[in-house]
N, C-alpha and C. Protein backbone atom coordinates (compact mmCIF):
# COMPACT_ATOMS: atom_id res chain seq x y z
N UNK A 1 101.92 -106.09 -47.30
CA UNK A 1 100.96 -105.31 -46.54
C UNK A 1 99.86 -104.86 -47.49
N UNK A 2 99.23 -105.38 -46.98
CA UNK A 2 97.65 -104.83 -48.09
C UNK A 2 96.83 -104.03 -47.24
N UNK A 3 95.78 -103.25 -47.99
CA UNK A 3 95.29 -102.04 -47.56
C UNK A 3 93.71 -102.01 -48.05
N UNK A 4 92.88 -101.85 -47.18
CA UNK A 4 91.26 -101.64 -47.64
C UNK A 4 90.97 -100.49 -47.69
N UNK A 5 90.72 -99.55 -48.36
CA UNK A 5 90.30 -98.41 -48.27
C UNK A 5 91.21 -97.30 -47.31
N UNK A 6 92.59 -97.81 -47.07
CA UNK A 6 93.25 -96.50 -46.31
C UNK A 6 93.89 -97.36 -44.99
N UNK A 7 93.10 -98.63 -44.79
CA UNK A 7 92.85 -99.54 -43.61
C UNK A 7 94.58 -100.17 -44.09
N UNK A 8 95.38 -100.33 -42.77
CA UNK A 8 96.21 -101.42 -43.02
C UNK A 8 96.06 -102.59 -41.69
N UNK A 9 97.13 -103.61 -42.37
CA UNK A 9 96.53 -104.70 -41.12
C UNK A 9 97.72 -104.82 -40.64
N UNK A 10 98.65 -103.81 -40.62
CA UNK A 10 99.83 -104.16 -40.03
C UNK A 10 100.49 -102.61 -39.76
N UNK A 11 101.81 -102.89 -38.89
CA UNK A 11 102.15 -101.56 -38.69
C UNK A 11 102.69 -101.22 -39.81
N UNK A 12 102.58 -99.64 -39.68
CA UNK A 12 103.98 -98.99 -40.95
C UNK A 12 105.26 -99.01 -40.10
N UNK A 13 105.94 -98.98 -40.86
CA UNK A 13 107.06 -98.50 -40.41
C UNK A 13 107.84 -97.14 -41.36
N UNK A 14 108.20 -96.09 -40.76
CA UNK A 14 108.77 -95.08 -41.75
C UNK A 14 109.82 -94.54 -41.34
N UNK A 15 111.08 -94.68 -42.23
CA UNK A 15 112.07 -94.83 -41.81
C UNK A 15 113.11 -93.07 -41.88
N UNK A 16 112.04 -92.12 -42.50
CA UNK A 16 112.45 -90.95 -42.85
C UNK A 16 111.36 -89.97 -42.31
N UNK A 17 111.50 -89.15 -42.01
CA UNK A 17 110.41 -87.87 -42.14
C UNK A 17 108.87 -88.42 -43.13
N UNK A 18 108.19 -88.10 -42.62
CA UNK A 18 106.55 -88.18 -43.55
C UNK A 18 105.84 -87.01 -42.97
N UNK A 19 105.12 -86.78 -43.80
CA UNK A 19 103.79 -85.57 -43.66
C UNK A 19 102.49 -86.46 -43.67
N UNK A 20 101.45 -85.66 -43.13
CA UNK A 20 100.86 -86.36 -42.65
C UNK A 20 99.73 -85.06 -43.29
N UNK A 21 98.40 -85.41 -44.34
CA UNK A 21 97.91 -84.29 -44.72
C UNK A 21 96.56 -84.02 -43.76
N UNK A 22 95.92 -84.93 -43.63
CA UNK A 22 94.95 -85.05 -42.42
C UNK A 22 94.70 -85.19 -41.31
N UNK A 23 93.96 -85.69 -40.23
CA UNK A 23 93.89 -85.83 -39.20
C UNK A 23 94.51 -87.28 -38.84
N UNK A 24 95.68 -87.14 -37.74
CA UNK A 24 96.20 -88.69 -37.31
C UNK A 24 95.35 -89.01 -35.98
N UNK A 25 95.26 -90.21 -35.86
CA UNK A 25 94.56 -90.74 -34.52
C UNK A 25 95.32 -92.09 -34.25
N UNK A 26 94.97 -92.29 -33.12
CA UNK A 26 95.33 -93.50 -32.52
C UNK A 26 95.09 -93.31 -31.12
N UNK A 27 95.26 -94.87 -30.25
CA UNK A 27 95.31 -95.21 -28.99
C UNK A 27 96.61 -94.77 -27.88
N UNK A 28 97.79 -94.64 -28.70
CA UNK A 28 98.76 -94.61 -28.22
C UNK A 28 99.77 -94.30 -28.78
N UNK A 29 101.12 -93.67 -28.17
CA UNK A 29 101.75 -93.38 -28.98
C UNK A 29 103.52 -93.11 -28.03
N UNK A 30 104.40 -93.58 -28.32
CA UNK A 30 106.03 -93.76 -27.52
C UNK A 30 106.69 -93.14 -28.63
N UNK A 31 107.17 -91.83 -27.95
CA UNK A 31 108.23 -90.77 -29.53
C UNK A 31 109.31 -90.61 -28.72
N UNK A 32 110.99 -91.37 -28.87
CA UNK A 32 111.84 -91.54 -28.58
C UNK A 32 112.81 -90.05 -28.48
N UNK A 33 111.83 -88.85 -29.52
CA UNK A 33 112.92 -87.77 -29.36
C UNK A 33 111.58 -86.84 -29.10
N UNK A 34 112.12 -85.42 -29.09
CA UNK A 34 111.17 -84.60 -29.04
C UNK A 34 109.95 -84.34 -29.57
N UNK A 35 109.19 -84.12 -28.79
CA UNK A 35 107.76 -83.97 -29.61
C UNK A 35 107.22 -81.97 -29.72
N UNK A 36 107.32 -81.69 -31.01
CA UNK A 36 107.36 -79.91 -31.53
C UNK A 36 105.99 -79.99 -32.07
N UNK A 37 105.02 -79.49 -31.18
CA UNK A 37 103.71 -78.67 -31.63
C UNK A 37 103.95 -77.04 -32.47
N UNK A 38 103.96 -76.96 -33.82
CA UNK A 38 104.08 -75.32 -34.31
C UNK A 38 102.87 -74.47 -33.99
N UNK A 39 101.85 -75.05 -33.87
CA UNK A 39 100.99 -74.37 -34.01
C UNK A 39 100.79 -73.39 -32.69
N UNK A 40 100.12 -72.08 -33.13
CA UNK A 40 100.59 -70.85 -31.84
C UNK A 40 99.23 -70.41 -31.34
N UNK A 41 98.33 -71.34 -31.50
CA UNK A 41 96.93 -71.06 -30.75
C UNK A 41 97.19 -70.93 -29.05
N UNK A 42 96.48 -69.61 -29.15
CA UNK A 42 96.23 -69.54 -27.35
C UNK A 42 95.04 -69.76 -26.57
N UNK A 43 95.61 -70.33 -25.56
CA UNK A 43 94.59 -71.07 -24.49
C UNK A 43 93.82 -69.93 -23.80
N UNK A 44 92.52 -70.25 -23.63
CA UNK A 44 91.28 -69.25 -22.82
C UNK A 44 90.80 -69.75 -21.83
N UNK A 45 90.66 -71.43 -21.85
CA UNK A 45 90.21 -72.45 -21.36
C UNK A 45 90.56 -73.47 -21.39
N UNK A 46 90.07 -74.35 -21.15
CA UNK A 46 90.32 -76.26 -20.94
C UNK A 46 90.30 -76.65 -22.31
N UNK A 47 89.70 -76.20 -22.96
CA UNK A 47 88.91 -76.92 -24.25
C UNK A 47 89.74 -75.69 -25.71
N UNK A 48 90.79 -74.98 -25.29
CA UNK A 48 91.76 -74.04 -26.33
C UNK A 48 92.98 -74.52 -26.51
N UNK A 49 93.58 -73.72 -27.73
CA UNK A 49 94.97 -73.70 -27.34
C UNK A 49 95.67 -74.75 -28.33
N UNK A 50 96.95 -74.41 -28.35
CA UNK A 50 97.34 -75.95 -29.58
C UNK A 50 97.60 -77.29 -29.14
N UNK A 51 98.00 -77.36 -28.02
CA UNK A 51 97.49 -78.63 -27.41
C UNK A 51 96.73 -78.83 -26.55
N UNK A 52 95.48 -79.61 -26.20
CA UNK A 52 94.33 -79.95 -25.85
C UNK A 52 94.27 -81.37 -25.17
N UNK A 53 94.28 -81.65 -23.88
CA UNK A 53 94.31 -83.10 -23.62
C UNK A 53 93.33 -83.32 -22.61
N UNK A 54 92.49 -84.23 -22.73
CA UNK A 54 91.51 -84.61 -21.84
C UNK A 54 91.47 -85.32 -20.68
N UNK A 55 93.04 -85.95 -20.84
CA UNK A 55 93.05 -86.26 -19.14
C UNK A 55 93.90 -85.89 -18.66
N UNK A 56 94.73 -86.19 -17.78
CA UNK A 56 96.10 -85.37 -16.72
C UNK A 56 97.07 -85.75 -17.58
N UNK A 57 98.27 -85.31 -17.09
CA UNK A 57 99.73 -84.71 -17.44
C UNK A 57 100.60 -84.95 -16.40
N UNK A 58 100.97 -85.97 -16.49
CA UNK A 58 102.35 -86.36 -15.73
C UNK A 58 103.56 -85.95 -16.90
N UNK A 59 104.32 -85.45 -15.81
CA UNK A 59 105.70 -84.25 -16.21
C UNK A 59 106.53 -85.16 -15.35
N UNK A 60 107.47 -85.37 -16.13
CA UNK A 60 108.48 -86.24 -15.00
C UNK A 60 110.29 -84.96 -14.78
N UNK A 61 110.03 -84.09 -15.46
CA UNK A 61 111.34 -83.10 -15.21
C UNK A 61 110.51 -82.29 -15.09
N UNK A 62 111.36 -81.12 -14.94
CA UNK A 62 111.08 -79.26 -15.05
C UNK A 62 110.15 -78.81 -16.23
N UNK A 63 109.29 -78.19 -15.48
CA UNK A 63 108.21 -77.74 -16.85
C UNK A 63 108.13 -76.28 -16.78
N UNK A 64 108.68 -75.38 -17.66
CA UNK A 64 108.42 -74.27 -18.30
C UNK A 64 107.30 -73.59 -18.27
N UNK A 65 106.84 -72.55 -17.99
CA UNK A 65 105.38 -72.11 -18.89
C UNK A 65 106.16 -70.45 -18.70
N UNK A 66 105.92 -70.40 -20.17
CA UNK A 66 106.54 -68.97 -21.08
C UNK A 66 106.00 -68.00 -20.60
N UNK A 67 104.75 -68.09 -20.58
CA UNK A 67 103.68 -66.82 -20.44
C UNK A 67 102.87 -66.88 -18.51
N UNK A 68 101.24 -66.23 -18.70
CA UNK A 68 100.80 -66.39 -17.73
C UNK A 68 100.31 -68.31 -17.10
N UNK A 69 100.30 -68.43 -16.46
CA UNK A 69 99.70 -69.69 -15.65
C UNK A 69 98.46 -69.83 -14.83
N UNK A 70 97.31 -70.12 -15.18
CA UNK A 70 95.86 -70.02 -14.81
C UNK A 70 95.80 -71.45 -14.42
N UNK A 71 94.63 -71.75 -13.26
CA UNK A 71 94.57 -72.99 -12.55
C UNK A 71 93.27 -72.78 -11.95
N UNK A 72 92.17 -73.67 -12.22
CA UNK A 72 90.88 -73.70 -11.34
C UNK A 72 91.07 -73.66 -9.82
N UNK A 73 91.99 -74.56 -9.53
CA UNK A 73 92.58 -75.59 -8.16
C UNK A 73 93.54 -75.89 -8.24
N UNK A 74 95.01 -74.88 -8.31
CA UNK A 74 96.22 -74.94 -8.10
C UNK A 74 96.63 -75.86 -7.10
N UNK A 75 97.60 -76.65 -6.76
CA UNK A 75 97.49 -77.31 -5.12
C UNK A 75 99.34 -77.73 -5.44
N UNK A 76 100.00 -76.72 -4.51
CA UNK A 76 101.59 -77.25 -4.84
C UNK A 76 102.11 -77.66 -3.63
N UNK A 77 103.21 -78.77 -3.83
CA UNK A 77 103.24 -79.59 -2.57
C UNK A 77 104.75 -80.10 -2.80
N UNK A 78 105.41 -80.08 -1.67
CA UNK A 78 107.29 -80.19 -1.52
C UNK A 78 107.59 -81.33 -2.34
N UNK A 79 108.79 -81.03 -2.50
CA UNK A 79 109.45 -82.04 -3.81
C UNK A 79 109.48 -83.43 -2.75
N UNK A 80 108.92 -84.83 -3.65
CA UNK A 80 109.43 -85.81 -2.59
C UNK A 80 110.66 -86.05 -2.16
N UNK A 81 111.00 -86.58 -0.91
CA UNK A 81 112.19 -87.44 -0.63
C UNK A 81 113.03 -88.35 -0.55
């Protein structure tokens, strides 16, 4: 695996824990176990908060919310059948 400037042309693979010191990006991403945000920024708006996502949120179980729950256009509708 060779590397241009940071560039690889192939996947990594990492077979232990890694840190990561900068910003990660990508197109996509499949995490087989839990995914733990630490960071404890609070949301004001759309655009706050420690996680930030720009398009929708499909939840396929029970979703939690700890604190208050704010909604432009709430719209709740019976469990399907």
């Amino acid at each position: 695996m060779r590397s241009h400037r940071g560039c690889f042309k192939e996947d990594i693979k990492i077979g232990a824990a890694a840190t990561i010191g900068g910003a990660l990006s990508g197109s996509t991403g499949t995490f087989s176990g839990a995914v733990n945000v630490d960071n404890t920024t609070e949301s004001t708006s759309i655009t706050s908060g420690a996680l930030i996502v720009d398009g929708g949120a499909g939840v396929a179980k029970n979703l939690f919310v700890g604190d208050t729950l704010d909604s432009k256009d709430l719209k709740v509708s019976a469990a399907a059948t």
